[in-house]
Protein backbone atom coordinates (compact mmCIF):
# COMPACT_ATOMS: atom_id res chain seq x y z
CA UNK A 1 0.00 0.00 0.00
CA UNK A 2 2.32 2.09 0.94
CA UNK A 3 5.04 1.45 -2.17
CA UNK A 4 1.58 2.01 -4.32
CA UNK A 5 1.17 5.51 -3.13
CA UNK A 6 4.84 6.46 -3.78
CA UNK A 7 4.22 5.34 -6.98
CA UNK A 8 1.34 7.26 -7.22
CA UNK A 9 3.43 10.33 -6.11
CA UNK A 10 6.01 9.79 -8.87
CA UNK A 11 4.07 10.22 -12.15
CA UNK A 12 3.69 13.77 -13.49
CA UNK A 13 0.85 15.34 -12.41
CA UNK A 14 1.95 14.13 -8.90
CA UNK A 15 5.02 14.83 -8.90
CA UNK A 16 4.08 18.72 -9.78
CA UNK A 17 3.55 18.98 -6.28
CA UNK A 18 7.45 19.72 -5.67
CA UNK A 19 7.81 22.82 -8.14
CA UNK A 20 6.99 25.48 -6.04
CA UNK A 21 7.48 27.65 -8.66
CA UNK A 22 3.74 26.95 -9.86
CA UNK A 23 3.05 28.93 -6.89
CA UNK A 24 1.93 32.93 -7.43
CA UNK A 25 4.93 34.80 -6.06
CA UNK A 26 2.93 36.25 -3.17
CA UNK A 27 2.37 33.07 -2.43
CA UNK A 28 5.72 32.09 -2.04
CA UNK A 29 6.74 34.72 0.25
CA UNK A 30 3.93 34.76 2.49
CA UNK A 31 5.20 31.40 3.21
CA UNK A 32 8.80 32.72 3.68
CA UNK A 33 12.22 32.35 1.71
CA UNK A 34 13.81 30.01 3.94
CA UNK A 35 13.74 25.98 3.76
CA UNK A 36 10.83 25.38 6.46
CA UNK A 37 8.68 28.24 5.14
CA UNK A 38 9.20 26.54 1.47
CA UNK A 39 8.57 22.77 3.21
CA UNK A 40 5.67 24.19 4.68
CA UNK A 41 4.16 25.21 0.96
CA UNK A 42 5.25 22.25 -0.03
CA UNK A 43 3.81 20.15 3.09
CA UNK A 44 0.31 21.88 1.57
CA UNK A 45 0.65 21.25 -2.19
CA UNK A 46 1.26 17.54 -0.71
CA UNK A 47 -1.74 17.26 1.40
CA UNK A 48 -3.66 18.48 -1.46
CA UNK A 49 -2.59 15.31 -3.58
CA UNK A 50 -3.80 12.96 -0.73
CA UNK A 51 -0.33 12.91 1.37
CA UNK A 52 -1.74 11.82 4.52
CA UNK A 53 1.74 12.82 7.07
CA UNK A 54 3.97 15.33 5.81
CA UNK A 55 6.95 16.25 8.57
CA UNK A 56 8.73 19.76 7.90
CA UNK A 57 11.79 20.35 10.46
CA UNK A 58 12.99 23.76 11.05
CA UNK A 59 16.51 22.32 13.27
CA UNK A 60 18.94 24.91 15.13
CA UNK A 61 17.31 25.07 18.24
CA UNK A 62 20.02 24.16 20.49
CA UNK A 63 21.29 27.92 20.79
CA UNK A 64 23.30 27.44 23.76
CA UNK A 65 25.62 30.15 22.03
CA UNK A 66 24.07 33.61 20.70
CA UNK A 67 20.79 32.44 22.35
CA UNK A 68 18.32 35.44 21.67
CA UNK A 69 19.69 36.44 18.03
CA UNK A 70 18.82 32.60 17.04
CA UNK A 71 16.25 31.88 18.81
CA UNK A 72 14.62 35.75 17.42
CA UNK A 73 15.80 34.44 13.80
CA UNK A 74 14.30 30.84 14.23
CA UNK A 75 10.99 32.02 15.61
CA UNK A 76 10.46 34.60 12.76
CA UNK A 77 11.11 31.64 10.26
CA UNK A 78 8.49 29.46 12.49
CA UNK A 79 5.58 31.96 12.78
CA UNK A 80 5.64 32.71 8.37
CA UNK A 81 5.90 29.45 7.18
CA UNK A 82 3.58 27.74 10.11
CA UNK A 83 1.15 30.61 10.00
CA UNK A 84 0.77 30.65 6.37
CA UNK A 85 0.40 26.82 6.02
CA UNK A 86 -2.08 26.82 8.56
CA UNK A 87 -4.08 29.68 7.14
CA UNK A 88 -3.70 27.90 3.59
CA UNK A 89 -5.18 24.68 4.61
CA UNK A 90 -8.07 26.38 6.62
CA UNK A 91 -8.79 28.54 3.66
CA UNK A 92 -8.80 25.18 1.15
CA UNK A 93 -11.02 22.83 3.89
């Protein structure tokens, strides 16, 4: 079952899911410019194809050194990307 959906997600039309560049511009950067605000797009264009679990990571939180500068940086990266994918999916039911 599960080696039939990855199938599934490797013909064309499927596998259009992964250009984000399909994606209005506005779109894009709502989400953000960095990798999780882009996996986050992408985490929606999946679920829209009938992905069922899609994990996006956002990793660097052990800031033990230059705490608030990373931890500012990380959270501004968080809020775009998880905000817009939330709105997104809310928006499309």
């Amino acid at each position: 079952a599960a080696a039939d959906r990855a199938v599934r997600l490797m013909r064309p039309d499927a596998a259009a899911a992964f250009d984000l560049g399909r994606e209005p511009a506005a779109v894009r950067a709502r989400y953000g410019p960095g990798l999780f605000g882009q996996g986050c797009l992408l985490a929606r264009r999946l679920v829209e194809r009938g992905v069922p679990f899609v994990e996006v990571t956002l990793d660097g939180w052990d800031t033990h050194q230059n705490n608030f500068d990373q931890v500012k940086a990380l959270s501004a990266a968080l809020d775009a990307g998880f905000a817009a994918l939330l709105a997104d999916l809310k928006d499309r039911g």
